[in-house]
C-alpha atoms as a PDB file:
ATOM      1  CA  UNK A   1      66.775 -42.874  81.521  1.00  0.00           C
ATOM      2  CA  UNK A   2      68.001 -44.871  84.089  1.00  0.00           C
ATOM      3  CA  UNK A   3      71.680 -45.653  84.785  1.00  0.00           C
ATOM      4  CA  UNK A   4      71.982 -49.300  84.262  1.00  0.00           C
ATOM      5  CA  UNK A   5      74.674 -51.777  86.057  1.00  0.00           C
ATOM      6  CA  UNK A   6      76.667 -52.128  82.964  1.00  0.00           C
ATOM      7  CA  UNK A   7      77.438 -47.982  82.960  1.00  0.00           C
ATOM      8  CA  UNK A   8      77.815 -47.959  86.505  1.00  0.00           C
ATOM      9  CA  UNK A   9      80.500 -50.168  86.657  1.00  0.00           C
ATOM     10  CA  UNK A  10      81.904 -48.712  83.464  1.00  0.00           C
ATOM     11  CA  UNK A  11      81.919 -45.047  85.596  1.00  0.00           C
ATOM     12  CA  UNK A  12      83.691 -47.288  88.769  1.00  0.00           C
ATOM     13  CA  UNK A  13      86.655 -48.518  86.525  1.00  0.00           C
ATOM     14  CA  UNK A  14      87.482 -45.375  85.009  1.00  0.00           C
ATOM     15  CA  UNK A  15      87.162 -43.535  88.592  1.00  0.00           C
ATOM     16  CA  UNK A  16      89.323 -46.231  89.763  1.00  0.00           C
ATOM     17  CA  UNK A  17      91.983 -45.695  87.031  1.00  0.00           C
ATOM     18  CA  UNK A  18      91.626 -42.595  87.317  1.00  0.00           C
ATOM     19  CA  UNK A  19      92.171 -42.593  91.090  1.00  0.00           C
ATOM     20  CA  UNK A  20      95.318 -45.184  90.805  1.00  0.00           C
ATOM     21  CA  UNK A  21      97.009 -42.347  88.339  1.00  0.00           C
ATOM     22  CA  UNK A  22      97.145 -39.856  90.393  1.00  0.00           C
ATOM     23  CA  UNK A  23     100.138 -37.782  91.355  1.00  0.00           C
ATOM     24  CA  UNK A  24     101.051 -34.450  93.024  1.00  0.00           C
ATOM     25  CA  UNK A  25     103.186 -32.754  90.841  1.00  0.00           C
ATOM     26  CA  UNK A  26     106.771 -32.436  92.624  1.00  0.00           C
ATOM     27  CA  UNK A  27     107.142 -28.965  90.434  1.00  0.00           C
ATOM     28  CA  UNK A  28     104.555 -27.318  92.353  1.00  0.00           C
ATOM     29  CA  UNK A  29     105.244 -27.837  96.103  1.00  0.00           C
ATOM     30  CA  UNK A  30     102.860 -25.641  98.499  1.00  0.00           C
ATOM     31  CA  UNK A  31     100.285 -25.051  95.626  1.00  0.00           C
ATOM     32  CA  UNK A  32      96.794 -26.202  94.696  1.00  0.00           C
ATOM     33  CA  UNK A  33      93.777 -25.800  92.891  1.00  0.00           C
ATOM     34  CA  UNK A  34      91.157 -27.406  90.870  1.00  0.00           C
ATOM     35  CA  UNK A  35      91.617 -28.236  86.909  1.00  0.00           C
ATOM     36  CA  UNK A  36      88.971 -29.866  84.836  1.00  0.00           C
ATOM     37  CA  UNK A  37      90.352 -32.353  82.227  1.00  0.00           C
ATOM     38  CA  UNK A  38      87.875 -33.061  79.368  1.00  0.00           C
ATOM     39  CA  UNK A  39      88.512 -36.443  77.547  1.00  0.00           C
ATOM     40  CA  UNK A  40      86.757 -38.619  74.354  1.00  0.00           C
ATOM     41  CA  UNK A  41      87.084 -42.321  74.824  1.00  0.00           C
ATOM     42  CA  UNK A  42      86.098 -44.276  71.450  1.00  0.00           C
ATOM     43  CA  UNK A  43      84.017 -47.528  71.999  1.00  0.00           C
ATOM     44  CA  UNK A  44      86.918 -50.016  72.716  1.00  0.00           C
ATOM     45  CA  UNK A  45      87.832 -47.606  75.091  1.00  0.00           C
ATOM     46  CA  UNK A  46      91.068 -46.446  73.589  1.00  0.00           C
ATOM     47  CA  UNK A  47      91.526 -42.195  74.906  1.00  0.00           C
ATOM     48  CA  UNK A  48      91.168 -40.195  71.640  1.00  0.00           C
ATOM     49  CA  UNK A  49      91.483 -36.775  72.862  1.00  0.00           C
ATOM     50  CA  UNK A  50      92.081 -34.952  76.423  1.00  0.00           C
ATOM     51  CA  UNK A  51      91.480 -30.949  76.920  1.00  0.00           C
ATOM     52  CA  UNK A  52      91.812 -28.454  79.980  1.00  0.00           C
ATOM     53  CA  UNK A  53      88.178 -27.272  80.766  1.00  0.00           C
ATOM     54  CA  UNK A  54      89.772 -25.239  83.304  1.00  0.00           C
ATOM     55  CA  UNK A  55      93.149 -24.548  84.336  1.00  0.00           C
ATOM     56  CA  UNK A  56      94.555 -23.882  88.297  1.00  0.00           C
ATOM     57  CA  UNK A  57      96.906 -21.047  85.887  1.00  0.00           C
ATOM     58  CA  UNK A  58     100.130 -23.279  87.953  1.00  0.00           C
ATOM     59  CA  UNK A  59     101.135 -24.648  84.450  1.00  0.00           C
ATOM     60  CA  UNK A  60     102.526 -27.699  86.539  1.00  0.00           C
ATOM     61  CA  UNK A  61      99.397 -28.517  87.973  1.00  0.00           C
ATOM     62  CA  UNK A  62      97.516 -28.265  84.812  1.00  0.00           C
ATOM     63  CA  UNK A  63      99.948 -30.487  83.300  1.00  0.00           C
ATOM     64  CA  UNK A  64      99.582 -33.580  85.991  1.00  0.00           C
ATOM     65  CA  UNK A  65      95.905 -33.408  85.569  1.00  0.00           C
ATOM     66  CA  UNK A  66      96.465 -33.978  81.755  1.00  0.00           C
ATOM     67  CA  UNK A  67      99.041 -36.600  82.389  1.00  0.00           C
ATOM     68  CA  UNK A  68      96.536 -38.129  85.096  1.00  0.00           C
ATOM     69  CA  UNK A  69      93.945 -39.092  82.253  1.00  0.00           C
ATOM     70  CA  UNK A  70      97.477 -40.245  79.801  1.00  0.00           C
ATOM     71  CA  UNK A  71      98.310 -42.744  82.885  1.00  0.00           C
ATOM     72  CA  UNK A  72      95.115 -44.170  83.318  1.00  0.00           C
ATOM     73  CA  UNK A  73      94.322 -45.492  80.000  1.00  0.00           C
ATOM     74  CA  UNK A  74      93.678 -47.747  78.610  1.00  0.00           C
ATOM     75  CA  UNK A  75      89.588 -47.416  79.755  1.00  0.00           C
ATOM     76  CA  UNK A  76      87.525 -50.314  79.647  1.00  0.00           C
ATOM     77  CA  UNK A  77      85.378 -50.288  76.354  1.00  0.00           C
ATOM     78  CA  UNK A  78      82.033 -48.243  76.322  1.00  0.00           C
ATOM     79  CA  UNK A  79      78.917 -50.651  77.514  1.00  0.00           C
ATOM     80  CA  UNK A  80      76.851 -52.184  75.213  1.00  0.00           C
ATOM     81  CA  UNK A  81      73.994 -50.090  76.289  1.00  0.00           C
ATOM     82  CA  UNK A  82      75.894 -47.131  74.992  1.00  0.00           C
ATOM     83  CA  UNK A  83      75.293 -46.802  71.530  1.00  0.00           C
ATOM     84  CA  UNK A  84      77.913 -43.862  70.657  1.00  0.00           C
ATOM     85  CA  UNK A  85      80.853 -44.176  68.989  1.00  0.00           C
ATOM     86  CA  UNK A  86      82.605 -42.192  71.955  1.00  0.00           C
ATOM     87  CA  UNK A  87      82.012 -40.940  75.238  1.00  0.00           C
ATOM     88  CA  UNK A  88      82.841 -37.568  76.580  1.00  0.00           C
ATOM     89  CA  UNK A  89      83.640 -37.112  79.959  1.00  0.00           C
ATOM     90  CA  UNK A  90      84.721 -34.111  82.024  1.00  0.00           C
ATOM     91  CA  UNK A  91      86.536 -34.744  85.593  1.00  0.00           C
ATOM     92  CA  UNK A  92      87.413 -31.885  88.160  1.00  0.00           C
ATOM     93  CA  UNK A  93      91.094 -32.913  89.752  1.00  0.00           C
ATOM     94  CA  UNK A  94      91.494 -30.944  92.822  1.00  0.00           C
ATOM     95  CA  UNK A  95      95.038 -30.751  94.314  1.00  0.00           C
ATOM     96  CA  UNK A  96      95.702 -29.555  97.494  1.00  0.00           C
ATOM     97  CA  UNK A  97      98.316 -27.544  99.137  1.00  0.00           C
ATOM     98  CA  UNK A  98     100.417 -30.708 100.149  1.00  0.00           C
ATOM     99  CA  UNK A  99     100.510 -33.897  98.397  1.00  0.00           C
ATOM    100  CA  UNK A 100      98.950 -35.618 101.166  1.00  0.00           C
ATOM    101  CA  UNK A 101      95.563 -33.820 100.546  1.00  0.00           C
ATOM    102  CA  UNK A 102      95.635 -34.307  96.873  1.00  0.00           C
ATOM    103  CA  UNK A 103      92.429 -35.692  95.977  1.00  0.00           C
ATOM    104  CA  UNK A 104      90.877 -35.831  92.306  1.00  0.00           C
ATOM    105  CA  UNK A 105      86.716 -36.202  92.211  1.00  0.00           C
ATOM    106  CA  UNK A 106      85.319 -38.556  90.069  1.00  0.00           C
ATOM    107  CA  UNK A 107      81.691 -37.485  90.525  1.00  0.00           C
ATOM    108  CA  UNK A 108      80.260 -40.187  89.160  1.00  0.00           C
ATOM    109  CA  UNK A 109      76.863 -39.957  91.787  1.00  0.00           C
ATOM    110  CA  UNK A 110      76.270 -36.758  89.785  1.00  0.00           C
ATOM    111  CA  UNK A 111      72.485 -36.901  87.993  1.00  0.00           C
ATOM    112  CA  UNK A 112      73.206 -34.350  85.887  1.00  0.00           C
ATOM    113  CA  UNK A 113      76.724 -36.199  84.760  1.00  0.00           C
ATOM    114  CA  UNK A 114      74.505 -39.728  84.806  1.00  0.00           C
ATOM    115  CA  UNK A 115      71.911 -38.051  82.452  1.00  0.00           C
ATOM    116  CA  UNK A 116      74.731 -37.420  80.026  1.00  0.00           C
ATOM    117  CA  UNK A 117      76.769 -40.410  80.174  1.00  0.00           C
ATOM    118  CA  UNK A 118      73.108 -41.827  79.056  1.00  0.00           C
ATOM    119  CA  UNK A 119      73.055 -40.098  75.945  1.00  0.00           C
ATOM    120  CA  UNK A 120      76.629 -39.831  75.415  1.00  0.00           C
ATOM    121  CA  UNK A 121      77.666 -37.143  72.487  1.00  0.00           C
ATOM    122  CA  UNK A 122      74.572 -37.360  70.925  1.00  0.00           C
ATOM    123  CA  UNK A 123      75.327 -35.112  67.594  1.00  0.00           C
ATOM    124  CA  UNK A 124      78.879 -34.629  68.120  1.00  0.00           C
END
């Protein structure tokens, strides 16, 4: 199924929130690593739920990336074209060593994320 303009946009604002929330985490100067926040927006685009996927194990760390997706809310409402009642996304947040290198991925270019964001928690 391809990704239409509506959903591509929709993946552009919440990278862009997303992006615009961002924050090293002053309690973990000189560390870095990669954690994996899992989050359920309903349809109006309100955040339901947020999860660690994965954890860096720096509890600070893990904590920004949670506050991260808590910052950048509230989302923009699910598109038309998607017919669930919520979406499920998972984004990798990978902070480096020094704030200045601190860089979460939104990889919204992904196929494989694409195909699912097209059929969106189908039986969940």
């Amino acid at each position: 199924m391809p990704v239409t303009p509506s959903v591509a946009a929709w993946t552009q604002d919440i990278s862009n929130r997303l992006r615009q929330a961002r924050r090293y985490p002053p309690l973990a100067p000189g560390q870095g690593g990669t954690a994996k926040v899992g989050f359920r927006i309903d349809h109006a685009g309100h955040l339901v739920s947020s999860w660690l996927v994965e954890n860096t194990g720096i509890p600070a760390i893990d904590a920004e990336a949670l506050a991260i997706v808590e910052r950048a809310q509230p989302f923009a409402a699910l598109p038309n074209d998607v017919k669930d009642d919520t979406a499920v996304l998972t984004v990798p947040f990978i902070f480096g060593r020094a704030s200045a290198s601190f860089n979460p991925v939104a990889p919204w270019d992904s196929p494989a994320l694409m195909a699912k964001l097209n059929s969106v928690c189908r039986g969940c």
